[in-house]
PDB file of N, CA and C in Angstrom:
ATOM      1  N   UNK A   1     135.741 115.746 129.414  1.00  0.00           N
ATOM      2  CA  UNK A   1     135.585 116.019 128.002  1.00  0.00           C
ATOM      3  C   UNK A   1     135.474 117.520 127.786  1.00  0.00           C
ATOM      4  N   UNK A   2     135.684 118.344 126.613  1.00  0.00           N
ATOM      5  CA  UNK A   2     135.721 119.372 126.300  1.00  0.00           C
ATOM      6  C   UNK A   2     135.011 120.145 126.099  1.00  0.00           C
ATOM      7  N   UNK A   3     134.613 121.181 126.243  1.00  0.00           N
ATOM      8  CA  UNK A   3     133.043 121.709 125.762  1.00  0.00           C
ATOM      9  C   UNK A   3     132.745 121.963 124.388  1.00  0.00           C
ATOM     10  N   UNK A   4     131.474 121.331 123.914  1.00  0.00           N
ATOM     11  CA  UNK A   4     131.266 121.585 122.794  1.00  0.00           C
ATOM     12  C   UNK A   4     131.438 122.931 121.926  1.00  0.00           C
ATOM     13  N   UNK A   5     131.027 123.508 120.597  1.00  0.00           N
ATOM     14  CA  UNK A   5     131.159 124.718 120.445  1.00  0.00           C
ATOM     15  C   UNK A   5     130.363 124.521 119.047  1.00  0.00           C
ATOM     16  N   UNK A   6     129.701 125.203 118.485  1.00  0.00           N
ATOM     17  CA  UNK A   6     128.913 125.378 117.229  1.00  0.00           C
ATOM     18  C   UNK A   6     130.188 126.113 116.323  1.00  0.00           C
ATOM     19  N   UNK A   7     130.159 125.549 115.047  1.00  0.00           N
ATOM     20  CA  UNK A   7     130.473 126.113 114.124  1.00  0.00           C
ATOM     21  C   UNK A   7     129.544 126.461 112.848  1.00  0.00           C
ATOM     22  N   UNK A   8     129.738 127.604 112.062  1.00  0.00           N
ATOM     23  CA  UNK A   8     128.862 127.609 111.042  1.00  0.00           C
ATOM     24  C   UNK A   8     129.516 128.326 109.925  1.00  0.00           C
ATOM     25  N   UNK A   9     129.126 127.453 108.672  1.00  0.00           N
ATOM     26  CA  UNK A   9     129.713 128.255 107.749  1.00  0.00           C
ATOM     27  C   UNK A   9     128.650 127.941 106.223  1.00  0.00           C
ATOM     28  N   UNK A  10     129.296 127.875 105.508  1.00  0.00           N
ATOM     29  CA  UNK A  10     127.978 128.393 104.012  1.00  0.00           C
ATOM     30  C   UNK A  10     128.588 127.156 103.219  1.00  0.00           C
ATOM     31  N   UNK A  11     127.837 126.445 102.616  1.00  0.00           N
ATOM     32  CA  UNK A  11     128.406 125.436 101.851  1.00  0.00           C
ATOM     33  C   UNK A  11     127.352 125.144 100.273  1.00  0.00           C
ATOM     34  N   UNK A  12     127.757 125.421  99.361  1.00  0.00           N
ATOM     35  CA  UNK A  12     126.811 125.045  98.310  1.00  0.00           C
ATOM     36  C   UNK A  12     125.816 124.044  98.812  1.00  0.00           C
ATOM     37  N   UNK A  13     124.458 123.815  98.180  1.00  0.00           N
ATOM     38  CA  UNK A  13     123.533 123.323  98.544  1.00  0.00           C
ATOM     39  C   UNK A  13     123.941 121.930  98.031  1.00  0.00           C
ATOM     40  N   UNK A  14     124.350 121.562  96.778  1.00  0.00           N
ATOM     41  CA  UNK A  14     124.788 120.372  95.784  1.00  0.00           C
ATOM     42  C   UNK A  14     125.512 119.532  96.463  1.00  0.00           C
ATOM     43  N   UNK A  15     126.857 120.207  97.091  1.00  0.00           N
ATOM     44  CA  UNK A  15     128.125 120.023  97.928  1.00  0.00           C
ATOM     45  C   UNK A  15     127.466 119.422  99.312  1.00  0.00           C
ATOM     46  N   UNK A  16     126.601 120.344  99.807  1.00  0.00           N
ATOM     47  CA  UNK A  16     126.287 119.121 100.906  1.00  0.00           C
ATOM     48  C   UNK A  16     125.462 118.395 100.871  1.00  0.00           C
ATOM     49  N   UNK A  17     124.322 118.323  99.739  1.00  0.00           N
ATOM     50  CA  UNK A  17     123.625 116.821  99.776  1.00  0.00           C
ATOM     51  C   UNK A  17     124.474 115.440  99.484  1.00  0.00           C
ATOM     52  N   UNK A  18     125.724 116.128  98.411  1.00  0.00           N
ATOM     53  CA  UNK A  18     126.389 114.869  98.203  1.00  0.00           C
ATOM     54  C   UNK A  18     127.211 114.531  99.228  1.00  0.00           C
ATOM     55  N   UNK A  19     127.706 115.519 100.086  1.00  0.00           N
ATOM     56  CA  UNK A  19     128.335 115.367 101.434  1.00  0.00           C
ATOM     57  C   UNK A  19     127.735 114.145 102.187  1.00  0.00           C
ATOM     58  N   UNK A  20     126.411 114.848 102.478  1.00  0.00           N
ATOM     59  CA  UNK A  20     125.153 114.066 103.414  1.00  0.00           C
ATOM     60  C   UNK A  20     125.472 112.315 102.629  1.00  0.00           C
ATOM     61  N   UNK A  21     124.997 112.013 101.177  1.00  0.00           N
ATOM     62  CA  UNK A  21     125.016 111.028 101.357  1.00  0.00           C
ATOM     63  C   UNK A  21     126.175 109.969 101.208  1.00  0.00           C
ATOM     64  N   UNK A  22     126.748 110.454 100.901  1.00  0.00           N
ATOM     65  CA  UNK A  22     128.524 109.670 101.349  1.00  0.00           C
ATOM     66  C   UNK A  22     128.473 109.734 102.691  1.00  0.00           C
ATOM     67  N   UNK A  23     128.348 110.839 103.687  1.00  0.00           N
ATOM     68  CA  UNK A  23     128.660 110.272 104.906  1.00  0.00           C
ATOM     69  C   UNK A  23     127.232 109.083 105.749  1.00  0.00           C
ATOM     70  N   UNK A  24     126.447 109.332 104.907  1.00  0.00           N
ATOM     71  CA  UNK A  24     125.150 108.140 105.308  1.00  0.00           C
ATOM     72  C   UNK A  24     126.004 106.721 104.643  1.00  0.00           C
ATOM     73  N   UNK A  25     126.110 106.902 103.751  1.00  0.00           N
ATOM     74  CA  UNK A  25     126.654 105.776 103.268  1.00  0.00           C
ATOM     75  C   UNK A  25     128.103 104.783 104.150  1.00  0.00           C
ATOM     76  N   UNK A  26     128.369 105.374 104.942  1.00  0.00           N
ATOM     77  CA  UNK A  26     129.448 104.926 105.929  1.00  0.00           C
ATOM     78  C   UNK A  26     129.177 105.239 107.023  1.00  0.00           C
ATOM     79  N   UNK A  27     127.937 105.519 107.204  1.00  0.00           N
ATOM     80  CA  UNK A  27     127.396 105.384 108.504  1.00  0.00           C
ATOM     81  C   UNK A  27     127.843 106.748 109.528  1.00  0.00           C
ATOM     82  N   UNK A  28     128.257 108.161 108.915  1.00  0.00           N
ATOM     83  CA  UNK A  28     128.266 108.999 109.562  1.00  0.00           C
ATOM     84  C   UNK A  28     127.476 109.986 109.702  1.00  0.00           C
ATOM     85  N   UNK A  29     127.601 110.907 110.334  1.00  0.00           N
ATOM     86  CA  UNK A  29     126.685 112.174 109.983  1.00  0.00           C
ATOM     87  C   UNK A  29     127.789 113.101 109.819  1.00  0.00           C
ATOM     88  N   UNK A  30     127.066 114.388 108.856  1.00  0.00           N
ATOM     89  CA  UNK A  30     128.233 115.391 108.724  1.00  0.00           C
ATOM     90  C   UNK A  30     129.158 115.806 109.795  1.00  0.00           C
ATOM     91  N   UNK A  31     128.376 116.030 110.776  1.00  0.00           N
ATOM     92  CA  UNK A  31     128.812 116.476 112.438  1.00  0.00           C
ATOM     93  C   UNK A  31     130.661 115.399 112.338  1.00  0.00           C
ATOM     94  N   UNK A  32     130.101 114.357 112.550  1.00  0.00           N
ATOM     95  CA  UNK A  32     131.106 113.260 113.059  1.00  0.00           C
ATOM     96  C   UNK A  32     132.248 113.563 112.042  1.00  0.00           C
ATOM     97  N   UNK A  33     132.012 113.342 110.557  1.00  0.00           N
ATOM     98  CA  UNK A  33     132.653 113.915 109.309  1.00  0.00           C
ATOM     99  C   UNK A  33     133.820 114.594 109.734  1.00  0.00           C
ATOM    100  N   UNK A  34     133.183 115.983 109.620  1.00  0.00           N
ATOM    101  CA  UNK A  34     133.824 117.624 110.305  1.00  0.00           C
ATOM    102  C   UNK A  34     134.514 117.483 111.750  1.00  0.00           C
ATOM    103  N   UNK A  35     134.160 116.799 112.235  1.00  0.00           N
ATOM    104  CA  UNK A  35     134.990 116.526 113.401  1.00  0.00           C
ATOM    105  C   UNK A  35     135.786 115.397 113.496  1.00  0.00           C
ATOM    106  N   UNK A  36     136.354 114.784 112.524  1.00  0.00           N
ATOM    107  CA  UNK A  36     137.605 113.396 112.017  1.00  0.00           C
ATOM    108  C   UNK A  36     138.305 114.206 111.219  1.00  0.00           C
ATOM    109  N   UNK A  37     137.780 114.805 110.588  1.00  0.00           N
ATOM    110  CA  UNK A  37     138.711 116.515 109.898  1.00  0.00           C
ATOM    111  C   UNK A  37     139.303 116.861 110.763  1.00  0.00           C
ATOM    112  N   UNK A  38     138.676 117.761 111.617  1.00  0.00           N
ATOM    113  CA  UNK A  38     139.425 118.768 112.427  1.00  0.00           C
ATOM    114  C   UNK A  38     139.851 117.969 113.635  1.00  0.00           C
ATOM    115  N   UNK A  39     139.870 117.215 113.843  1.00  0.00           N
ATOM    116  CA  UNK A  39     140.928 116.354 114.626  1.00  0.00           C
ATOM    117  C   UNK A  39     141.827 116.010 114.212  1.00  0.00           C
ATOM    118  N   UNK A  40     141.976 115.493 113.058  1.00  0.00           N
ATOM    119  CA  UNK A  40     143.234 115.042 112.316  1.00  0.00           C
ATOM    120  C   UNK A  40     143.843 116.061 112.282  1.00  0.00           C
ATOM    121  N   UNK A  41     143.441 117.466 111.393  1.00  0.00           N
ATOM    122  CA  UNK A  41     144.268 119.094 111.557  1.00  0.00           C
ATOM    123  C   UNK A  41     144.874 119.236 111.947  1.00  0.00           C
ATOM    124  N   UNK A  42     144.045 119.097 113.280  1.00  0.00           N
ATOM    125  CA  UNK A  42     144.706 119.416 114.451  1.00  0.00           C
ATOM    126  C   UNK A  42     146.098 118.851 114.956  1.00  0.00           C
ATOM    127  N   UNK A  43     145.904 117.429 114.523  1.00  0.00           N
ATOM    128  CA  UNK A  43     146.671 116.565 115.211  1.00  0.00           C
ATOM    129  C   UNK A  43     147.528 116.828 114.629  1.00  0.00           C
ATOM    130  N   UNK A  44     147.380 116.397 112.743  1.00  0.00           N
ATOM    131  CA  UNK A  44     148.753 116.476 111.886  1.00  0.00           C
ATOM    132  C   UNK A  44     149.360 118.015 111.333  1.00  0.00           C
ATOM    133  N   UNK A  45     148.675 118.630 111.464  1.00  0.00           N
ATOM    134  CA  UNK A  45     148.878 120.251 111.389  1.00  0.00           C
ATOM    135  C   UNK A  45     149.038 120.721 110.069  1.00  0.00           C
ATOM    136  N   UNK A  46     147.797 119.869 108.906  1.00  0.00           N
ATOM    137  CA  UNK A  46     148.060 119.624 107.684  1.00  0.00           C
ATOM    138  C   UNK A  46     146.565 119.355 107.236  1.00  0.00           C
ATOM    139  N   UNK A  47     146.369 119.536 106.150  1.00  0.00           N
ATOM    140  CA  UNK A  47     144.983 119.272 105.190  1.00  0.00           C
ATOM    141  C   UNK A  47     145.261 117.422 105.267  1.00  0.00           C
ATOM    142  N   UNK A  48     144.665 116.641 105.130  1.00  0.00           N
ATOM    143  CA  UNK A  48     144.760 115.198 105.581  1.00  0.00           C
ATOM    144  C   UNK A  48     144.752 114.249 104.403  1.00  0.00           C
ATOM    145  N   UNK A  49     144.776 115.449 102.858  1.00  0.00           N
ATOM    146  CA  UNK A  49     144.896 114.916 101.697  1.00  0.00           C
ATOM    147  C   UNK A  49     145.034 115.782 100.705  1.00  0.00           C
ATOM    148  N   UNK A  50     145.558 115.527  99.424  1.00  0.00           N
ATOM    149  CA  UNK A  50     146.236 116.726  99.003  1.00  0.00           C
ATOM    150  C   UNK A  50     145.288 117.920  98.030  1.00  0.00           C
ATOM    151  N   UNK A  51     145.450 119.095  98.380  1.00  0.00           N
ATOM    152  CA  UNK A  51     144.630 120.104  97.931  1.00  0.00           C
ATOM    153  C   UNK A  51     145.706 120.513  96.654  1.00  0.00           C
ATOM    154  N   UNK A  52     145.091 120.345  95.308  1.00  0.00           N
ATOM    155  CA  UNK A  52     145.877 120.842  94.282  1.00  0.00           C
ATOM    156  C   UNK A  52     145.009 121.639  93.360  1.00  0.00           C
ATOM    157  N   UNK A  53     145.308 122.026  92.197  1.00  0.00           N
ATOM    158  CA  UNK A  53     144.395 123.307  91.100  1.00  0.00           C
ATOM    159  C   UNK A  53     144.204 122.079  90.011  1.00  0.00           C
ATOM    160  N   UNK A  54     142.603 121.470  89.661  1.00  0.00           N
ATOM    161  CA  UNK A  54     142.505 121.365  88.308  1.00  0.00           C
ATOM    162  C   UNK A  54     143.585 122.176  87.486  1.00  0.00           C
ATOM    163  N   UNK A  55     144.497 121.560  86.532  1.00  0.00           N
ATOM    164  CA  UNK A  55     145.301 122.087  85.425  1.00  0.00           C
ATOM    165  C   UNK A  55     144.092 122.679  84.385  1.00  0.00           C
ATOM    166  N   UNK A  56     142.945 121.957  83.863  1.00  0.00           N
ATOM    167  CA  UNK A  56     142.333 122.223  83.157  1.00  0.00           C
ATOM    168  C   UNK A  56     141.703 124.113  83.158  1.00  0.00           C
ATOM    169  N   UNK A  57     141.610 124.446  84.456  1.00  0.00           N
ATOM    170  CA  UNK A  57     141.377 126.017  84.734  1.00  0.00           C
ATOM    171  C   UNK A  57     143.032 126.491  84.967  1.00  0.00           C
ATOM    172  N   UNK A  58     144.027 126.224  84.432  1.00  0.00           N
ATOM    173  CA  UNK A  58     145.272 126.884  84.843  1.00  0.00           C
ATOM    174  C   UNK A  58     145.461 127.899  83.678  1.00  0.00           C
ATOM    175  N   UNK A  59     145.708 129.069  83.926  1.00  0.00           N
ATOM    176  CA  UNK A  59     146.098 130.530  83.356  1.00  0.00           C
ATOM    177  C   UNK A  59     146.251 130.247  81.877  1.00  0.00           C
ATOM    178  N   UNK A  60     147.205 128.932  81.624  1.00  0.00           N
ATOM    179  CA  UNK A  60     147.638 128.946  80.217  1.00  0.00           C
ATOM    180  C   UNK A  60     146.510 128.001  79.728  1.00  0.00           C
ATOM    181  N   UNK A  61     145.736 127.346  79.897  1.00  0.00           N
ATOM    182  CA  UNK A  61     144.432 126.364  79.145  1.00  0.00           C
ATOM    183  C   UNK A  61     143.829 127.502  78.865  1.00  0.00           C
ATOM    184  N   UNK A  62     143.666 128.458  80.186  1.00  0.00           N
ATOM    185  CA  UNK A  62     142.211 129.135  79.660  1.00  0.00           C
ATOM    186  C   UNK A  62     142.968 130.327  78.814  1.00  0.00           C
ATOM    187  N   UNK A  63     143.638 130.334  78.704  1.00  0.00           N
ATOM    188  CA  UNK A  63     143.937 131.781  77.443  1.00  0.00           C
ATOM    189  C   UNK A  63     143.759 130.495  76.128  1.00  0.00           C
ATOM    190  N   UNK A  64     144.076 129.709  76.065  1.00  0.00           N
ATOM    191  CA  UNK A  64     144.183 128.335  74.783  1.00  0.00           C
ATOM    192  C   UNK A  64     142.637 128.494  74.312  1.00  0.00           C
ATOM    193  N   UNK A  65     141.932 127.991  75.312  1.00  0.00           N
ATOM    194  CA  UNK A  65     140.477 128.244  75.228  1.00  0.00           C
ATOM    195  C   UNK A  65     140.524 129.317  74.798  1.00  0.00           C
ATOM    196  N   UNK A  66     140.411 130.248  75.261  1.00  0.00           N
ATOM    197  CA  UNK A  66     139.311 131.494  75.357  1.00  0.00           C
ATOM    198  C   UNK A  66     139.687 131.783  73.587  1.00  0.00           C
ATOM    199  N   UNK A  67     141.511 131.442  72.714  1.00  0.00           N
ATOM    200  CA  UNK A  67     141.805 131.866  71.610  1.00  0.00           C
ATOM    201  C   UNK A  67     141.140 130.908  70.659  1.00  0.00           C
ATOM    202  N   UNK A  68     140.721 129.240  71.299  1.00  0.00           N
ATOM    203  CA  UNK A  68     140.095 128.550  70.072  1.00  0.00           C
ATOM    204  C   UNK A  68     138.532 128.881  69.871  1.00  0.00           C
ATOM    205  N   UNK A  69     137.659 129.368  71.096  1.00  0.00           N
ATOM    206  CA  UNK A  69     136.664 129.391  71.471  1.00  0.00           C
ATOM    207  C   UNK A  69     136.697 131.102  70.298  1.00  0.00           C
ATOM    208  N   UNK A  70     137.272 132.103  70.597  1.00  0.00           N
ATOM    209  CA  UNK A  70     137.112 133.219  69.328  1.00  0.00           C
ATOM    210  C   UNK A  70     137.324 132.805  67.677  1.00  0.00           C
ATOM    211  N   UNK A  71     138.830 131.959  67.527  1.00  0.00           N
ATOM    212  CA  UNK A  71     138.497 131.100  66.195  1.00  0.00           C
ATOM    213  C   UNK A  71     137.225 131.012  65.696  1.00  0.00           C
ATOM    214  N   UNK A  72     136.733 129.497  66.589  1.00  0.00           N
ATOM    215  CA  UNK A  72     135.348 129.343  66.109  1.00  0.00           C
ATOM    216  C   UNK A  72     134.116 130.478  66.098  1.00  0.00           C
ATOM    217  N   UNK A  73     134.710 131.042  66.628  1.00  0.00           N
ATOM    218  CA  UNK A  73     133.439 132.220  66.656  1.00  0.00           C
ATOM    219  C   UNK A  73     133.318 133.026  65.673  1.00  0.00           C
ATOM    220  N   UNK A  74     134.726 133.197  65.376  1.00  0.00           N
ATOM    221  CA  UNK A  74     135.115 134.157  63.762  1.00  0.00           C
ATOM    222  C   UNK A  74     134.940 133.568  62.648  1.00  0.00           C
ATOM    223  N   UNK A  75     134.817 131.849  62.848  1.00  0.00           N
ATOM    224  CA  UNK A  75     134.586 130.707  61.513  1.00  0.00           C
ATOM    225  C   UNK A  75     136.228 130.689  61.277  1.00  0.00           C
ATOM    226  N   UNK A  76     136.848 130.784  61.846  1.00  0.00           N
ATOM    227  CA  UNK A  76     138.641 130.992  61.186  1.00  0.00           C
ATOM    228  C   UNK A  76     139.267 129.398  61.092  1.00  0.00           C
ATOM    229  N   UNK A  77     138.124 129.013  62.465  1.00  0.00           N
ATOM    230  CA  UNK A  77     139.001 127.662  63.145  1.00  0.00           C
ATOM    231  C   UNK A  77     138.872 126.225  62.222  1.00  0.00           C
ATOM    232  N   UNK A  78     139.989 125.510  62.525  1.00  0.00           N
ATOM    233  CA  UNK A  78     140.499 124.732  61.586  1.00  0.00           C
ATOM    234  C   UNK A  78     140.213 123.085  62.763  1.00  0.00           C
ATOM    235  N   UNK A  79     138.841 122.993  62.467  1.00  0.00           N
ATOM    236  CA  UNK A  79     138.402 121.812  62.871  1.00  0.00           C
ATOM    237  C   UNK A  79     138.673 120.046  62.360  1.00  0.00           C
ATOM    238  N   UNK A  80     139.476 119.937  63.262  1.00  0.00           N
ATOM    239  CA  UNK A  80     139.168 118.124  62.481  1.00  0.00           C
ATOM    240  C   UNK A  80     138.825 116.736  63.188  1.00  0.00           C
ATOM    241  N   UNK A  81     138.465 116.088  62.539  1.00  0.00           N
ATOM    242  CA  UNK A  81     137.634 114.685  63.684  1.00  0.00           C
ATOM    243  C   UNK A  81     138.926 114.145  64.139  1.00  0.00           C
ATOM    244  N   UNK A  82     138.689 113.339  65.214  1.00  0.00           N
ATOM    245  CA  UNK A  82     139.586 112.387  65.469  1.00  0.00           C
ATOM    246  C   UNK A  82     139.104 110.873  66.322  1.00  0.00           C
ATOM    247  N   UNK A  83     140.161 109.877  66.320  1.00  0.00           N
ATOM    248  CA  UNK A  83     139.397 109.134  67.461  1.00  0.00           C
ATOM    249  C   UNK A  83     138.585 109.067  68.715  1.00  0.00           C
ATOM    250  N   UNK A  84     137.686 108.828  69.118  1.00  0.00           N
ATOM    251  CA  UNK A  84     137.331 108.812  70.576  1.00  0.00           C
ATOM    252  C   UNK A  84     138.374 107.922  71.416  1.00  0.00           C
ATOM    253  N   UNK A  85     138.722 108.795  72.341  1.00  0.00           N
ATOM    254  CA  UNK A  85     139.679 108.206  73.568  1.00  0.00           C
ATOM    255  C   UNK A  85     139.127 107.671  74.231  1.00  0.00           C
ATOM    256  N   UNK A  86     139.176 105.779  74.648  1.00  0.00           N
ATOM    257  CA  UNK A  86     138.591 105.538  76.057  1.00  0.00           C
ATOM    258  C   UNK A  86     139.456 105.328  77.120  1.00  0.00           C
ATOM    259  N   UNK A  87     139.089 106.133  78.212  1.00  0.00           N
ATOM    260  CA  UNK A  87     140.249 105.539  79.780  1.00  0.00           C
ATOM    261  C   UNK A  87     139.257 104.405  80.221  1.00  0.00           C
ATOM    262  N   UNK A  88     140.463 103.901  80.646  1.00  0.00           N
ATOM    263  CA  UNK A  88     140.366 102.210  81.368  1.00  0.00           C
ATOM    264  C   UNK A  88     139.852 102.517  82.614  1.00  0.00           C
TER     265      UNK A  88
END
């Protein structure tokens, strides 16, 4: 077998309690986690699921924002009710 090796890195505090209990919840520990990761990596030479950008923070929302968010700030903006949307 291979020799072990410590890794360390910085992870929001939030990010890994919820880490911690999803991997309790299936019976892992982070350790085991991080290492079904980086085995797979390794193996498939690829992120093991797909890494994409919230649209909602994409260049053109937030200029949309940032121009309705001054509207309202100036009183200019042209507010109106509408239905509540429910997803299924």
């Amino acid at each position: 077998m291979a020799q072990t090796v410590n890794v360390n890195f910085r992870l929001d505090e939030d990010v890994k309690k919820k880490m911690e209990e999803a991997c309790a919840d299936m019976g892992l520990s982070m350790t085991a986690a991080f290492t079904i990761f980086a085995k797979k990596v390794g193996r498939e030479r690829r992120i093991p699921f797909e890494v994409s950008a919230d649209p909602f923070y994409s260049e053109s929302n937030m200029r949309r924002l940032e121009k309705i968010a001054a509207e309202i700030n100036a009183g200019t903006a042209k507010l109106i009710e509408h239905d509540l949307i429910e997803e299924e």
